[in-house]
Protein backbone atom coordinates (compact mmCIF):
# COMPACT_ATOMS: atom_id res chain seq x y z
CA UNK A 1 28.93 -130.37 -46.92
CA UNK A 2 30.85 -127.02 -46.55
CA UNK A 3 34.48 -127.02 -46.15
CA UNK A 4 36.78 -125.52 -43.28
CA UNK A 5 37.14 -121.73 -43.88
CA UNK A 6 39.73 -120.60 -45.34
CA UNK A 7 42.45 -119.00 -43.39
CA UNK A 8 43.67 -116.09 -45.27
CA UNK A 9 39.49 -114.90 -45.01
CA UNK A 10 39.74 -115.47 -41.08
CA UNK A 11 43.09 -113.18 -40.88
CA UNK A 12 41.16 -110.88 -42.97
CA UNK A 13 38.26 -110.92 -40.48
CA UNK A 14 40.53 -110.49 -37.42
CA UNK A 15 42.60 -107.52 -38.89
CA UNK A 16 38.80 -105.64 -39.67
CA UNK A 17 37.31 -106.17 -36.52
CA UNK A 18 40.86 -105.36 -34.44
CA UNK A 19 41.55 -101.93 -36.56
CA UNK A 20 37.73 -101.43 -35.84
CA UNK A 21 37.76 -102.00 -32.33
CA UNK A 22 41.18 -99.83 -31.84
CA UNK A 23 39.74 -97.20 -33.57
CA UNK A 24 36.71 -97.53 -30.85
CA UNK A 25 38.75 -97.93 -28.04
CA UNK A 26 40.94 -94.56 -29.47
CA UNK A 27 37.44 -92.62 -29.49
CA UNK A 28 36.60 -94.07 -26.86
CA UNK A 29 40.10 -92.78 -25.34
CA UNK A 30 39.86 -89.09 -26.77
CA UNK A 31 36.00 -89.10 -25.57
CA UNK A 32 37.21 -89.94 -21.77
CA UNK A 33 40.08 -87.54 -22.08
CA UNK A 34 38.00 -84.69 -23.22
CA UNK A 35 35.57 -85.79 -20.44
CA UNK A 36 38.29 -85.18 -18.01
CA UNK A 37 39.30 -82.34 -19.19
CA UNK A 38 36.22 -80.65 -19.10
CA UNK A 39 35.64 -81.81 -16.01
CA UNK A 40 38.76 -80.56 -15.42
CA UNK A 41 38.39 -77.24 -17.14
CA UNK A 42 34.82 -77.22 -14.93
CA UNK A 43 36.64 -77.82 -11.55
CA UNK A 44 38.51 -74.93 -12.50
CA UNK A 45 35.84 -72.73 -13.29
CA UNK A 46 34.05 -73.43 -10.24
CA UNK A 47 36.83 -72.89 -8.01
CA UNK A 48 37.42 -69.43 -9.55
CA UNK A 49 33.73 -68.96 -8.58
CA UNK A 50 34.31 -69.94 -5.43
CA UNK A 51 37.41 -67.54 -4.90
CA UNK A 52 35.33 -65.05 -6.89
CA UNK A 53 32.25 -64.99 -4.89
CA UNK A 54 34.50 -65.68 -1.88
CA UNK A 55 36.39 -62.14 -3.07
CA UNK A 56 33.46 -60.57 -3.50
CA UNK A 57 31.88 -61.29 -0.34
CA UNK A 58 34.82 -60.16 1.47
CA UNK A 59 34.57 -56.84 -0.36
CA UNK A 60 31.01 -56.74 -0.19
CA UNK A 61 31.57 -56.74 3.75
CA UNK A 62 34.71 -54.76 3.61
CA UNK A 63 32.06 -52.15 1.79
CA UNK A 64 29.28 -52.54 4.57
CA UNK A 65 31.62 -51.89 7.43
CA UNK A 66 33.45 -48.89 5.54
CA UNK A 67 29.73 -47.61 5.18
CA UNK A 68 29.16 -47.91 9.33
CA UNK A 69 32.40 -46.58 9.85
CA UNK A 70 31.36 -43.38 7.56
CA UNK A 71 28.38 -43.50 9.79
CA UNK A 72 29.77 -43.41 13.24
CA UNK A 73 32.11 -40.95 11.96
CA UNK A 74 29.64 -38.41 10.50
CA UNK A 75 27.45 -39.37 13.51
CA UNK A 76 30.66 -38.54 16.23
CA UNK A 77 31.95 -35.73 14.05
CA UNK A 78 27.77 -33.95 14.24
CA UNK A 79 28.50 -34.62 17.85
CA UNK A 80 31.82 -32.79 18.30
CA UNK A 81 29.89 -29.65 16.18
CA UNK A 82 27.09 -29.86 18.63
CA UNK A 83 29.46 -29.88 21.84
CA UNK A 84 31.89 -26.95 20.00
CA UNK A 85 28.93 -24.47 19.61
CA UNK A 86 27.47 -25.52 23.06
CA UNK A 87 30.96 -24.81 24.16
CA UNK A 88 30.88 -21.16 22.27
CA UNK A 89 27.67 -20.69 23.89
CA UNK A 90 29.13 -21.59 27.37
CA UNK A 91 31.96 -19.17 27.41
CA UNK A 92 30.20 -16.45 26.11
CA UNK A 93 27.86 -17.18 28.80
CA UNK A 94 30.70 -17.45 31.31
CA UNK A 95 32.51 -14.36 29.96
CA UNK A 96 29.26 -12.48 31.19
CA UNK A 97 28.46 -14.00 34.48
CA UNK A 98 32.43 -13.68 35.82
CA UNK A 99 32.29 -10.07 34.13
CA UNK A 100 29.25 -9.06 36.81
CA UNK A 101 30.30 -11.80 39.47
CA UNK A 102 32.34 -9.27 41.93
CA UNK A 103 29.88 -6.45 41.88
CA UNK A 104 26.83 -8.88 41.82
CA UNK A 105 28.35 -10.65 44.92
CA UNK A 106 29.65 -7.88 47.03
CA UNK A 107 25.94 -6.35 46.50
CA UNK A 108 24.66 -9.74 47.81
CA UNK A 109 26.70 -10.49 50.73
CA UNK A 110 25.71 -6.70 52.08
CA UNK A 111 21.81 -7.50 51.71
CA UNK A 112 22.47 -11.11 53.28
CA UNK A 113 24.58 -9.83 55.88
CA UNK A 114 22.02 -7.02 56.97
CA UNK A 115 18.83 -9.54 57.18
CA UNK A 116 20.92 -11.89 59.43
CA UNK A 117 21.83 -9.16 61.41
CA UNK A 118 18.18 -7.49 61.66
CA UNK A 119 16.65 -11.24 62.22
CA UNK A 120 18.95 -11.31 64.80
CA UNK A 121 17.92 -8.36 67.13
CA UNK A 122 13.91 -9.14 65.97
CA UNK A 123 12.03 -11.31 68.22
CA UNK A 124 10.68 -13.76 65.85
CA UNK A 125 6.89 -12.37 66.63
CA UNK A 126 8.15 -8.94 65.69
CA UNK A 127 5.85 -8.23 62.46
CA UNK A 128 8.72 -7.15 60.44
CA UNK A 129 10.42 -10.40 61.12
CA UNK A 130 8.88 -12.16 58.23
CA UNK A 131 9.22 -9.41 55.78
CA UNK A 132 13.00 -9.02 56.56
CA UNK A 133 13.33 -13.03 56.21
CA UNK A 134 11.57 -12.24 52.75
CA UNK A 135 14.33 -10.16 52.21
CA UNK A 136 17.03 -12.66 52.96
CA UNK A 137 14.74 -15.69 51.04
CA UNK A 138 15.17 -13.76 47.73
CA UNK A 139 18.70 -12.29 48.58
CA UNK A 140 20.06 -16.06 48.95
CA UNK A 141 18.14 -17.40 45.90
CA UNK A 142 19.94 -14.36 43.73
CA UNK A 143 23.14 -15.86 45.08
CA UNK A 144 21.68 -19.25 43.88
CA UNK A 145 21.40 -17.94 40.51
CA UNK A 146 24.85 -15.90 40.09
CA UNK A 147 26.10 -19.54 41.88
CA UNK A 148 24.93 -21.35 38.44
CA UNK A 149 25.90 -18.49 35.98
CA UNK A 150 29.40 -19.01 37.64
CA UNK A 151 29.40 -22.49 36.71
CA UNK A 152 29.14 -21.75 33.22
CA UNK A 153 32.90 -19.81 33.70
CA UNK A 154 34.59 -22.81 33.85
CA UNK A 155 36.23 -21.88 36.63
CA UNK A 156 33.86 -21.47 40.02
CA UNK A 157 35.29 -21.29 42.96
CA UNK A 158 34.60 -25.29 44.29
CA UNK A 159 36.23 -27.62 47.00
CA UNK A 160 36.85 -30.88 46.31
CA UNK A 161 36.84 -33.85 48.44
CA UNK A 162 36.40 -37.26 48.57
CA UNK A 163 32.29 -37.72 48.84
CA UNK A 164 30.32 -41.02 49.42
CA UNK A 165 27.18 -40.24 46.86
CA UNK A 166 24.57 -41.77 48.51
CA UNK A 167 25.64 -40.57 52.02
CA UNK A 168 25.03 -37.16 50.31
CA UNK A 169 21.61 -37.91 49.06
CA UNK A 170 20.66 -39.61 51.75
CA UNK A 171 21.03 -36.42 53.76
CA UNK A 172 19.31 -34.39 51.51
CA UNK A 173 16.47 -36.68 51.75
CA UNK A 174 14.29 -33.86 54.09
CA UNK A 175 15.29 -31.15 51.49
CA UNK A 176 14.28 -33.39 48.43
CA UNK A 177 10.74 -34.16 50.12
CA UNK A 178 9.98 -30.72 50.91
CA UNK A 179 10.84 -29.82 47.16
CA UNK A 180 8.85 -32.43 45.63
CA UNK A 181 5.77 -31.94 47.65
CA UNK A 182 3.50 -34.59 49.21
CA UNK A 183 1.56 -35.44 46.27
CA UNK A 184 4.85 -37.25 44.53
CA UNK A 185 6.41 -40.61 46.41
CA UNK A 186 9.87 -40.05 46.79
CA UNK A 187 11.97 -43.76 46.26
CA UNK A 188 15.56 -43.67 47.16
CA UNK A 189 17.59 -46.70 45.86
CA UNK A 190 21.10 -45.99 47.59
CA UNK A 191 23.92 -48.51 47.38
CA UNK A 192 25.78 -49.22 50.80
CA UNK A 193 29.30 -49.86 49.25
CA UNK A 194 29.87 -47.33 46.64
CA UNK A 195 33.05 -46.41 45.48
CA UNK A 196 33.96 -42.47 46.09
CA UNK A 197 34.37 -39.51 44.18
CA UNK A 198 35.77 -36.32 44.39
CA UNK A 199 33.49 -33.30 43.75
CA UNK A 200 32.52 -30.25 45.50
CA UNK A 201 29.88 -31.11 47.70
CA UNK A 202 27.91 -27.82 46.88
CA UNK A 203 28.07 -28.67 43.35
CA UNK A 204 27.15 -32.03 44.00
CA UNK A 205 24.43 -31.42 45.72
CA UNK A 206 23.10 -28.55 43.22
CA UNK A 207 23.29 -31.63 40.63
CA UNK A 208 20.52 -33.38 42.80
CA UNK A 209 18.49 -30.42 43.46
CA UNK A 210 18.35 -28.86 39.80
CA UNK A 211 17.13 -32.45 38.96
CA UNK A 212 14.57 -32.94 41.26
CA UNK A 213 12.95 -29.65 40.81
CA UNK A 214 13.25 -30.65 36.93
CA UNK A 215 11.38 -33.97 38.07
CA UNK A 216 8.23 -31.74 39.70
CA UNK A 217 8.01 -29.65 37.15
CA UNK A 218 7.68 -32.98 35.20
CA UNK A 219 4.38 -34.13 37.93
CA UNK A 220 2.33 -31.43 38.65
CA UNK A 221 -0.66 -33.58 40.20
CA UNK A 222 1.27 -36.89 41.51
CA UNK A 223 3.41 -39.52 40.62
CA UNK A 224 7.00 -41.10 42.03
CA UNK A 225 10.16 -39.60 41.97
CA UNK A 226 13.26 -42.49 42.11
CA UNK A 227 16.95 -41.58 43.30
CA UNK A 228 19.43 -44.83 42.83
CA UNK A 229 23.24 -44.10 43.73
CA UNK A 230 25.46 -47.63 41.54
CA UNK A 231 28.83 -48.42 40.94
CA UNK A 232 29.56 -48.60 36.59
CA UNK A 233 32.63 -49.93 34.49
CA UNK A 234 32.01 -48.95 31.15
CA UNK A 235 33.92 -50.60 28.63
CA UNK A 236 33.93 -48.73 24.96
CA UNK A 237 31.68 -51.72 22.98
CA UNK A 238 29.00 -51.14 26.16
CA UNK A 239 28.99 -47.40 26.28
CA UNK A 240 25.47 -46.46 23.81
CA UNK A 241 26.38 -43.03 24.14
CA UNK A 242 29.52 -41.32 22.54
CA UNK A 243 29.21 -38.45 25.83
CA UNK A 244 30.65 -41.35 28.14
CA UNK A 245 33.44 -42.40 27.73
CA UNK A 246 34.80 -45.99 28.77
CA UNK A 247 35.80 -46.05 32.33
CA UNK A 248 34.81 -46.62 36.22
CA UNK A 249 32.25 -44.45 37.02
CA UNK A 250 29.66 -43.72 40.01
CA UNK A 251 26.24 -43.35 38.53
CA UNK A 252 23.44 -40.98 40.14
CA UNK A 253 20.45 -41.89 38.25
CA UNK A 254 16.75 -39.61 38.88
CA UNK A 255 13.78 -40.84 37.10
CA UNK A 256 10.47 -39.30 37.37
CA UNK A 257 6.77 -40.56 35.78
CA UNK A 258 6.28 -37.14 34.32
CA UNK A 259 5.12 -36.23 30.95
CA UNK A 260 8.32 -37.38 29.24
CA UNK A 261 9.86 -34.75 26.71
CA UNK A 262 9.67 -34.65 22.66
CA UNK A 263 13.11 -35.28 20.65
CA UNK A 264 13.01 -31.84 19.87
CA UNK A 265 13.00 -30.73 23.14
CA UNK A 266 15.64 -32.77 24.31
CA UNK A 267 17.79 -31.88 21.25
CA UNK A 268 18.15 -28.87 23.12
CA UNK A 269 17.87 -30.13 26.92
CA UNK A 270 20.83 -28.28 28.26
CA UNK A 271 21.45 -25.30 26.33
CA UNK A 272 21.76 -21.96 28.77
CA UNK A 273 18.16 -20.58 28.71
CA UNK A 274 16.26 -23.48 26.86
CA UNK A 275 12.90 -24.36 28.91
CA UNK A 276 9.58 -25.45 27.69
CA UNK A 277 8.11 -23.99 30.74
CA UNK A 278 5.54 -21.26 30.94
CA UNK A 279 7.11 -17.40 31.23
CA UNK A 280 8.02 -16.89 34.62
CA UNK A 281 8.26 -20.82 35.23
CA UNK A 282 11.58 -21.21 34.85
CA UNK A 283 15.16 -19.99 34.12
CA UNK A 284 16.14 -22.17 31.69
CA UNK A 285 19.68 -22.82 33.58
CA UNK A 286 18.46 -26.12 35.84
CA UNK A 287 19.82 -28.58 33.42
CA UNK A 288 22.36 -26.40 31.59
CA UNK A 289 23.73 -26.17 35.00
CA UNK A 290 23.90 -29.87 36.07
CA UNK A 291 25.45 -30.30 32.48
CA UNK A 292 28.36 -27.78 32.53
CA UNK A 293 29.25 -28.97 36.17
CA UNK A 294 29.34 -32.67 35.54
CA UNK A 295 31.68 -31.96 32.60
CA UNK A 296 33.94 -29.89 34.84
CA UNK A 297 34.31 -32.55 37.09
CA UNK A 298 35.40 -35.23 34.25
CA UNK A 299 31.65 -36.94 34.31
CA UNK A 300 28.92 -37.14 31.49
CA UNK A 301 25.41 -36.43 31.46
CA UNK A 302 22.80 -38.88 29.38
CA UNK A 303 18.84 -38.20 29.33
CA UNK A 304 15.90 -41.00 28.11
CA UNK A 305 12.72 -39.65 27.68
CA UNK A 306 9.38 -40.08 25.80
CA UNK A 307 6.61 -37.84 25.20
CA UNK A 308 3.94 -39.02 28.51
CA UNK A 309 6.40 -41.69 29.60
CA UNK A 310 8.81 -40.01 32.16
CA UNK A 311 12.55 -38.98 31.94
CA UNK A 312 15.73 -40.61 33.10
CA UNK A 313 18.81 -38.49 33.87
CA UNK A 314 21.90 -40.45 34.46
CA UNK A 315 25.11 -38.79 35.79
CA UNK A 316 28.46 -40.34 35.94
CA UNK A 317 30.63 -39.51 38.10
CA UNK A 318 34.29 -40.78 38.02
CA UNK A 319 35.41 -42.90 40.68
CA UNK A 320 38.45 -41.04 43.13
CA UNK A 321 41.44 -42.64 42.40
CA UNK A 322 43.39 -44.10 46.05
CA UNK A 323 45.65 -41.11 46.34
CA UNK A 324 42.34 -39.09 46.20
CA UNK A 325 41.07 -40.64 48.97
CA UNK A 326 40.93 -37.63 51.63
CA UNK A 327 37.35 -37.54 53.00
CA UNK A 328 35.40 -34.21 53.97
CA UNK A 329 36.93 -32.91 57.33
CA UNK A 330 34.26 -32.87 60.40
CA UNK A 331 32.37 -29.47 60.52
CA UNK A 332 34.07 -27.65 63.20
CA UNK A 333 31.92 -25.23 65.59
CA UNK A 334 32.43 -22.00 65.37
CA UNK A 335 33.75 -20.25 68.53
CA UNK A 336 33.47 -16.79 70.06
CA UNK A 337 35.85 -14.37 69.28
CA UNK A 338 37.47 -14.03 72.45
CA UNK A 339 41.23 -12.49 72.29
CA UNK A 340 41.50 -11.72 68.79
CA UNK A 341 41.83 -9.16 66.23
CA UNK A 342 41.10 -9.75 63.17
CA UNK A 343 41.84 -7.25 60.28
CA UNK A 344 39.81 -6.53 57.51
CA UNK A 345 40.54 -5.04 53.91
CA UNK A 346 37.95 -4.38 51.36
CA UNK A 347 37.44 -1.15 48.91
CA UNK A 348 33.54 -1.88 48.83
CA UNK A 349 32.49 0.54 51.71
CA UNK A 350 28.97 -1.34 52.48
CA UNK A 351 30.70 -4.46 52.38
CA UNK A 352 34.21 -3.94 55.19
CA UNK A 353 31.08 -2.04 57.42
CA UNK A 354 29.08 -5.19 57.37
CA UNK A 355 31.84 -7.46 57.73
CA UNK A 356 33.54 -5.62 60.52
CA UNK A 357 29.66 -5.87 61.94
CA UNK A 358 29.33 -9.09 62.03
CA UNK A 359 32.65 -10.51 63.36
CA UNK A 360 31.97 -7.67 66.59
CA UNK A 361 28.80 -9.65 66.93
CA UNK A 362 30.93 -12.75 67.35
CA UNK A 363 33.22 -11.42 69.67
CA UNK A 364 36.43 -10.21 67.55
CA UNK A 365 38.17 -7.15 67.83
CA UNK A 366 37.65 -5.63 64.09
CA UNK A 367 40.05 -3.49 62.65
CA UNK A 368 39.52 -1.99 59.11
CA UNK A 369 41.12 -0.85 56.03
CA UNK A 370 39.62 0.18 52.38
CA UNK A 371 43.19 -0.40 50.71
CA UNK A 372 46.95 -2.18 50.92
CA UNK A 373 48.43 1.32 51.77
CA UNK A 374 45.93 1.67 54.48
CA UNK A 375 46.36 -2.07 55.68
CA UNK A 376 50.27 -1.36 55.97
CA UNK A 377 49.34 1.53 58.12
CA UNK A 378 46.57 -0.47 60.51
CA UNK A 379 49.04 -3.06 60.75
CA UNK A 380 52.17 -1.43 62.28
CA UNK A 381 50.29 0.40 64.41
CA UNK A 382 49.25 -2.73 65.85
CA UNK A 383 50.49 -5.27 66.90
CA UNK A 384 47.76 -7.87 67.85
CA UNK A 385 46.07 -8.60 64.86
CA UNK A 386 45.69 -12.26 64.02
CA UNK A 387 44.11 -12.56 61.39
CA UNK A 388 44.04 -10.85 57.82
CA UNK A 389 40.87 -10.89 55.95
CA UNK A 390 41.37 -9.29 52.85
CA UNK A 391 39.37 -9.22 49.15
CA UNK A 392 42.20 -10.43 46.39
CA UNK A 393 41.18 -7.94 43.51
CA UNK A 394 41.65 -4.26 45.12
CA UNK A 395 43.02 -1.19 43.42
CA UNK A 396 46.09 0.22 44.34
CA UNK A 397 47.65 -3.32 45.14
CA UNK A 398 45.94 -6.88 45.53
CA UNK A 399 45.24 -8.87 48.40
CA UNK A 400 48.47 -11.82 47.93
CA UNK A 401 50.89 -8.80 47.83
CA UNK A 402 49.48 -7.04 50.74
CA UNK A 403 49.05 -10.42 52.56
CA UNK A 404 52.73 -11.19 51.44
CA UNK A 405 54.17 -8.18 52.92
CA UNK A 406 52.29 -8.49 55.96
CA UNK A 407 53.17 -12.52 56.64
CA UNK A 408 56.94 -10.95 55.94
CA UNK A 409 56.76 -8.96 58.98
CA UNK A 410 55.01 -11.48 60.92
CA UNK A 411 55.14 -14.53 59.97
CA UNK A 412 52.36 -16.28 62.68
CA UNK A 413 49.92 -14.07 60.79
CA UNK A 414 46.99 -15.82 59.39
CA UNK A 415 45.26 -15.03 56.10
CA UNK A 416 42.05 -15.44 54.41
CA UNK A 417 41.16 -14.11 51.15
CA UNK A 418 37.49 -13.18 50.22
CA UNK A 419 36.21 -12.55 46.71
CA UNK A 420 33.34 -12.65 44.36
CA UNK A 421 35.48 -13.52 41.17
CA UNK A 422 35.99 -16.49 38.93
CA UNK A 423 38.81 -19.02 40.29
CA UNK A 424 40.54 -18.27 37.35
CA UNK A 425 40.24 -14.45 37.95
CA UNK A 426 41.63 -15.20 41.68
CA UNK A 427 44.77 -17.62 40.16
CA UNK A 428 45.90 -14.40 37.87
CA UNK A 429 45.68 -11.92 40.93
CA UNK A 430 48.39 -15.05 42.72
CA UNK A 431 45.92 -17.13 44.55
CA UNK A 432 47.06 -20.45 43.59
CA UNK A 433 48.27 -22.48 46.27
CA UNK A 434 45.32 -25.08 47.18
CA UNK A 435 45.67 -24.63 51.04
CA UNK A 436 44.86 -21.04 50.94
CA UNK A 437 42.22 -20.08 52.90
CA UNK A 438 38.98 -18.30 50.63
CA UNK A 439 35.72 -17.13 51.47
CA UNK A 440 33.43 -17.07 48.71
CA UNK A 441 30.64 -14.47 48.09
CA UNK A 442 28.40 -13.89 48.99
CA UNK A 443 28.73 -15.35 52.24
CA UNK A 444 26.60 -15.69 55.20
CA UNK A 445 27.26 -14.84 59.06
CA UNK A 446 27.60 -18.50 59.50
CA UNK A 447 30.21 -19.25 56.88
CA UNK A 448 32.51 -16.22 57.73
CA UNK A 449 32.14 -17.04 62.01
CA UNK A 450 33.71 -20.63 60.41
CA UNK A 451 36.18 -19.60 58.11
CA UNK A 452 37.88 -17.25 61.09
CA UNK A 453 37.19 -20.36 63.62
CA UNK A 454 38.70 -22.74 61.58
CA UNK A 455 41.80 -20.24 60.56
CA UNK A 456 42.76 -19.43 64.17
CA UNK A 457 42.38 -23.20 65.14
CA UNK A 458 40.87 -25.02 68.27
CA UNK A 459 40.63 -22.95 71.31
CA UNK A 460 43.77 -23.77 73.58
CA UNK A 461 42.67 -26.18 76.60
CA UNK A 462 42.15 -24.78 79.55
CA UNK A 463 44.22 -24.92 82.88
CA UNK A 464 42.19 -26.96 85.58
CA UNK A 465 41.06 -24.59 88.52
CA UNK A 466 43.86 -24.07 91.24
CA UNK A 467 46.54 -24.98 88.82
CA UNK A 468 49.12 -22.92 87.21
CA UNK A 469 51.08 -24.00 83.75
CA UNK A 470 54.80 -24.04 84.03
């Protein structure tokens, strides 16, 4: 039978398999240390990835809004080109019309004048009663136009006041349906509490009128015609157009179901003479005109249209501010002339003849004077005038200097200028102060009976019979 082993075999045994099995667990070791560091090296890597990708995102988007920055830039800067030639366009075009204005006018106000006065001695079956209304018809429709070539100076001569916008359309609402004929339904969609602004209600209401004859040149056969008066705060993220600007606005919007205009067309919507209308159609200064007088009073124009579709205008308005709150005073009647004298100084020879004319037919004592040298003369020979009425641009010495000279001597005199210039041409010649009285040309019988009424005040209460004043 075998013996026991032998012991020094056994140690031998023990020392192979132990040296054998260290140097397995050392692989083994090195194995899961260069496991973990690659794992290690791996986490690395992909968290450089990350920060890579992460980095390159970042610039990736940094990139894509740099490129719609460019974009709104290029696309504001095109803009600004657009609005600086427009602008070139509009001075030269104002240059013109306030170069012709005080002939133009004075020419005007004489063929006005002399219809009103003609209509008024004409029984109204008299056959030339209709031919001299004819007459006046086209006479106030020149004015119309020299009205809207003045706008493009810049400077017409307007009156602002505090205006409620949909009071004012809804009294144009006869005017409006007459214009747009019966064949187009006229929809008014007027807030009741709309926040004011302050315009010129002439101008204003030339805004509504250029656009609604715009709109029925848009429907010749039929379709509807909507007015809408609304309250706006436009922040900058919400404005879609770079022409408004952010702010609190009062929006007149006038959309028709017309045939719609091309791109093209209204690329060039409110250039000065633009119109897609037939020769003898149109003027081309409707929508020029709405657009230069908007932008003089601090508003914005926008237009959507397509091609058999119909057009929206929309025309903001900004609100009055608190302090601006003064409303339109109450139209005063004009009174008979009574007891007063009223001089009158004007170097156009047609024009002091008609004007003298028509205050005589109201009553006045007229007095009259082609220059300041002649004025001085009129005056100290008498001493009941009342009232000065003098044009401010005159050769040989202006209207403020004569009219300062003559308030020197007495001061109770009252003065109103007339003129057919630019405001800014009236500012240079000293006309500056706000509450200055100034008739406009051309004016009407009407408007000059006012302008005297309202200078010399209310007529002084009288005394009740059998009574005496003390």
């Amino acid at each position: 039978m075998p013996g026991p082993p032998r012991v020094p075999r056994i140690r031998q045994n023990a020392r192979t398999v132990r040296s054998t099995q260290i140097g397995r667990i050392s692989q083994l070791e090195r194995e899961v240390f260069e496991s973990r560091q690659a794992e290690s090296i791996l986490r690395d890597e992909r968290d450089a990835a990350r920060r890579y990708l992460d980095a390159a995102e970042i610039i990736l988007t940094d990139r894509n809004q740099t490129a719609d920055a460019l974009r709104i830039a290029e696309e504001r800067m095109r803009l600004v080109e657009e609005r600086y030639h427009q602008g070139q366009k509009m001075e030269a075009i104002g240059r013109l019309a306030g170069g012709v204005a005080h002939d133009f006018n004075n020419l005007l106000t004489v063929m006005v004048g002399n219809c009103d006065l003609l209509l008024a001695d004409l029984d109204p079956d008299d056959p030339h009663h209709a031919t001299v209304a004819e007459i006046r018809k086209a006479g106030a429709c020149a004015a119309g136009l020299t009205s809207q070539l003045l706008a493009f100076s810049r400077t017409p001569i307007i009156e602002p006041v505090a205006l409620d916008l949909s009071a004012v359309v809804a009294d144009m609402r006869a005017m409006v349906a007459s214009l747009i004929g019966e064949d187009v339904k006229v929809v008014l969609g007027l807030s009741r509490w709309l926040a004011p602004v302050k315009a010129d209600r002439g101008q204003v209401e030339q805004v509504i009128l250029n656009l609604v004859v715009n709109a029925r040149d848009a429907m010749p056969r039929d379709g509807t015609l909507t007015i809408e008066t609304a309250d706006a705060d436009l922040v900058e993220h919400a404005t879609t157009h770079f022409s408004v600007k952010e702010g609190r606005y009062v929006v007149l919007t006038v959309t028709d179901t017309g045939t719609g205009m091309t791109p093209q067309a209204q690329a060039r919507l409110f250039e000065p003479f633009f119109t897609t209308k037939e020769i003898g159609k149109g003027t081309g200064l409707g929508l020029a005109t709405v657009h230069e007088i908007v932008t003089q009073n601090g508003g914005s124009v926008t237009v959507h249209s397509e091609a058999g579709t119909g057009t929206t205008f929309k025309v903001y308005f900004p609100r009055a501010d608190a302090a601006e709150m003064v409303g339109e005073a109450p139209p005063r009647v004009a009174r008979r002339g009574g007891p007063h004298t009223v001089l009158v100084v004007d170097d156009a020879e047609d024009l002091r003849e008609l004007t003298g004319k028509l205050l005589q037919r109201e009553g006045y004592t007229v007095l009259v004077a082609r220059n300041a040298d002649e004025a001085l003369r009129v005056f100290e020979g008498n001493a009941s005038i009342d009232v000065l009425l003098t044009d401010v641009v005159m050769p040989g010495g202006s209207g403020p200097e004569l009219a300062g000279r003559l308030v020197e001597r007495r001061p109770g005199l009252k003065v109103i200028y007339m003129s057919g210039y630019t405001e800014e041409a009236i500012v240079k010649h000293g006309v500056s102060n706000p509450g200055l009285a100034l008739l406009a040309k051309p004016f009407t019988s009407e408007a000059l009976g006012r302008r005297i009424s309202d200078a010399l005040g209310p007529p002084a209460p009288r005394s009740p019979a059998g009574l005496s004043r003390t």
